[in-house]
C-alpha atoms as a PDB file:
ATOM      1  CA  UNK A   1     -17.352  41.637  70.682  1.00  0.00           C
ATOM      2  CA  UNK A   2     -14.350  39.160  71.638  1.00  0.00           C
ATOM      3  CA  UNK A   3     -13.464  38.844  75.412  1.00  0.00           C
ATOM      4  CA  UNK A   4      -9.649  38.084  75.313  1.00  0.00           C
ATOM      5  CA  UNK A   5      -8.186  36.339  78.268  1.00  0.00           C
ATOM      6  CA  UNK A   6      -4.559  37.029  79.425  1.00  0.00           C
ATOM      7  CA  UNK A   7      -2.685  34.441  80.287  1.00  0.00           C
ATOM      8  CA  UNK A   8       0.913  34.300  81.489  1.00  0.00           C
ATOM      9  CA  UNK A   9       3.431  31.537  81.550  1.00  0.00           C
ATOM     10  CA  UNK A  10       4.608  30.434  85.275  1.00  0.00           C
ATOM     11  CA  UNK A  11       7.986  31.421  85.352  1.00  0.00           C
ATOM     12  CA  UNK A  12       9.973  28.173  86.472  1.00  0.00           C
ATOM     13  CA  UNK A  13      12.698  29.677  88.797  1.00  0.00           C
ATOM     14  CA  UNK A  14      14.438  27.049  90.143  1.00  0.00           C
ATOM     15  CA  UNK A  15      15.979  29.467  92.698  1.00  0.00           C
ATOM     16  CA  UNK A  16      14.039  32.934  93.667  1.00  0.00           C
ATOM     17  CA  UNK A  17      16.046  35.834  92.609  1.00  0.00           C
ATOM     18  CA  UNK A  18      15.511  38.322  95.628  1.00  0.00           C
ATOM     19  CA  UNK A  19      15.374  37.495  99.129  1.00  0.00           C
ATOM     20  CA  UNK A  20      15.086  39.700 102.299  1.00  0.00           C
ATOM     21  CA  UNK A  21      16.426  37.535 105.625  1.00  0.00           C
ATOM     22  CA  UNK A  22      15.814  39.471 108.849  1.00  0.00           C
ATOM     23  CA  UNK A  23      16.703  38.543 112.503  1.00  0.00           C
ATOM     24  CA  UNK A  24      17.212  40.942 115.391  1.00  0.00           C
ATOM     25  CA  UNK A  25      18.047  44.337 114.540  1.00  0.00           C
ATOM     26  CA  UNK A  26      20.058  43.090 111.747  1.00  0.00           C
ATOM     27  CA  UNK A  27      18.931  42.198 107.934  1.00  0.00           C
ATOM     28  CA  UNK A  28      20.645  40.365 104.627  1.00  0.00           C
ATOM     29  CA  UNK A  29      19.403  40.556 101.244  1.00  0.00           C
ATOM     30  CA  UNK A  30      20.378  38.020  98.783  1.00  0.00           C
ATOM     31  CA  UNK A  31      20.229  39.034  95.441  1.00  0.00           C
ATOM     32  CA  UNK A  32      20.747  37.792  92.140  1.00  0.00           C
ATOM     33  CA  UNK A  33      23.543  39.619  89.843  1.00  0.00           C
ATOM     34  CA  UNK A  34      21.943  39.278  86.141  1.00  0.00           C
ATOM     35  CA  UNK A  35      25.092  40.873  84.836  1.00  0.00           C
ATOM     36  CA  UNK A  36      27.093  37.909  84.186  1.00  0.00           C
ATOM     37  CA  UNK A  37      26.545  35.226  82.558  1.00  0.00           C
ATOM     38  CA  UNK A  38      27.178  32.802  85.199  1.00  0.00           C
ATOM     39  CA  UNK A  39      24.530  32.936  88.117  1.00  0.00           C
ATOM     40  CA  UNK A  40      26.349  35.083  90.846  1.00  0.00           C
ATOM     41  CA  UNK A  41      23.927  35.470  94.331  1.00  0.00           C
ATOM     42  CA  UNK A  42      24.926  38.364  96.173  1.00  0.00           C
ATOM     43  CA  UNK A  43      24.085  38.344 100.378  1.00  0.00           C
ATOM     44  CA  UNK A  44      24.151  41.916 101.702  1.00  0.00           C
ATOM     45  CA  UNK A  45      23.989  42.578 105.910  1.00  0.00           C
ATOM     46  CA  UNK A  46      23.019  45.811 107.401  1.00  0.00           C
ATOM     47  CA  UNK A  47      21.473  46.769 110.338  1.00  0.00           C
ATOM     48  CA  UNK A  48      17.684  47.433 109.786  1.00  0.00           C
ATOM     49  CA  UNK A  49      17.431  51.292 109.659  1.00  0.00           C
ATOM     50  CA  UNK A  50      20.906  52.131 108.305  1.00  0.00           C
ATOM     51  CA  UNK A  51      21.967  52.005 104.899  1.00  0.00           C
ATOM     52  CA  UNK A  52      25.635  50.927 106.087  1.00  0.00           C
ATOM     53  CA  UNK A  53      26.773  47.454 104.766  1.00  0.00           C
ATOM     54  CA  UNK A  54      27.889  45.613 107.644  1.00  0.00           C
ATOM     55  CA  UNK A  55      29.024  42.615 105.186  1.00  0.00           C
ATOM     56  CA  UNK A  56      28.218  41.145 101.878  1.00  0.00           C
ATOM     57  CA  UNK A  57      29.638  38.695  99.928  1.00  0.00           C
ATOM     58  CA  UNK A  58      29.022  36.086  97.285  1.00  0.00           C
ATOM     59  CA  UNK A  59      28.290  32.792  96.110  1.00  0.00           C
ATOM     60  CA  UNK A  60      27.447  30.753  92.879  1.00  0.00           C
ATOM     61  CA  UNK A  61      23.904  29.461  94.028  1.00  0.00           C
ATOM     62  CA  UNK A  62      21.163  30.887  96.006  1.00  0.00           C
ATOM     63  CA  UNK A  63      21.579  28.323  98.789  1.00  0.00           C
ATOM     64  CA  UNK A  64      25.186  29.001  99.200  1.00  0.00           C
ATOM     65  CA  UNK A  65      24.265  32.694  99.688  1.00  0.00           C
ATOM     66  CA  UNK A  66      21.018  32.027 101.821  1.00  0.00           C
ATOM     67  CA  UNK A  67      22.963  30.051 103.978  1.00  0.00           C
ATOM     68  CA  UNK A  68      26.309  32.089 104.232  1.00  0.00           C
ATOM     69  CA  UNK A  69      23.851  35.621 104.909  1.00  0.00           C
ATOM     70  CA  UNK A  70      21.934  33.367 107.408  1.00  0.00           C
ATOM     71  CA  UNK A  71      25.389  32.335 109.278  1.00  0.00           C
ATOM     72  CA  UNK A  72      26.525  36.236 109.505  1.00  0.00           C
ATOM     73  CA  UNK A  73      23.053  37.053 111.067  1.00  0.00           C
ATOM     74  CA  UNK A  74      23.840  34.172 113.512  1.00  0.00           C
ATOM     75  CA  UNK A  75      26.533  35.707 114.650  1.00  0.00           C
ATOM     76  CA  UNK A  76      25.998  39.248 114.958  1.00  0.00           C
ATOM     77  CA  UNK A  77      22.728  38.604 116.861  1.00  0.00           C
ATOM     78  CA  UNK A  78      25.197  36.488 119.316  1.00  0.00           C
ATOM     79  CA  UNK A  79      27.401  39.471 119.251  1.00  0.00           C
ATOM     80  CA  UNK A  80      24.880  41.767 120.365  1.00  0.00           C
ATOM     81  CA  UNK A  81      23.383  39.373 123.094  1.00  0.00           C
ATOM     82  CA  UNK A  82      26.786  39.513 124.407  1.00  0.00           C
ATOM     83  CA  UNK A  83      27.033  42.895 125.016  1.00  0.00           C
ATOM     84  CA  UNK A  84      24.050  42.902 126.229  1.00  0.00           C
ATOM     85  CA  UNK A  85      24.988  40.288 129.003  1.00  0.00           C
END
C-alpha cells in the first residue's frame, strides 16, 4: 500500500489579496479586483455593523490602497471624537 503525501506550492504573493483594516466603530476592506488585467486594489469603508459604504475607492497597488483606506479611517475616527467633545 503507497502512502502519498500532498504537497502544495507556497503561493508567492508579493502583495496579499484581501485585507480587513478596523479602527473605532469604523472598518475598510481592501480588496483585490481579479477582473482586469492590470492589478486594481479596491479600499471599501463602512461602519462595522452596517452594510452602507461610507467610501471606497481605488488604487494600482495594495500599499496605495492600504494606506489611502487607513487615511479615511483616520479621519472619521477624528470626526467622531469631535462630536463627541
Amino acid at each position: 500500500m503507497r502512502k502519498f503525501r500532498l504537497v502544495v506550492a507556497a503561493k508567492q504573493a508579493s502583495e496579499p489579496e484581501n485585507t480587513r483594516l478596523m479602527l473605532g466603530d469604523f472598518m475598510a476592506d481592501v480588496l483585490l479586483d481579479v477582473r482586469h488585467d492590470a492589478k486594481i486594489f479596491h479600499w471599501i469603508v463602512q461602519k462595522i455593523g452596517s452594510a452602507a459604504i461610507i467610501h471606497w475607492g481605488q488604487e494600482h497597488t495594495f500599499q496605495e490602497a492600504k494606506a489611502a483606506a487607513q487615511g479615511y479611517l483616520e479621519s472619521l475616527r477624528h470626526a467622531s471624537q469631535q462630536k463627541k467633545a
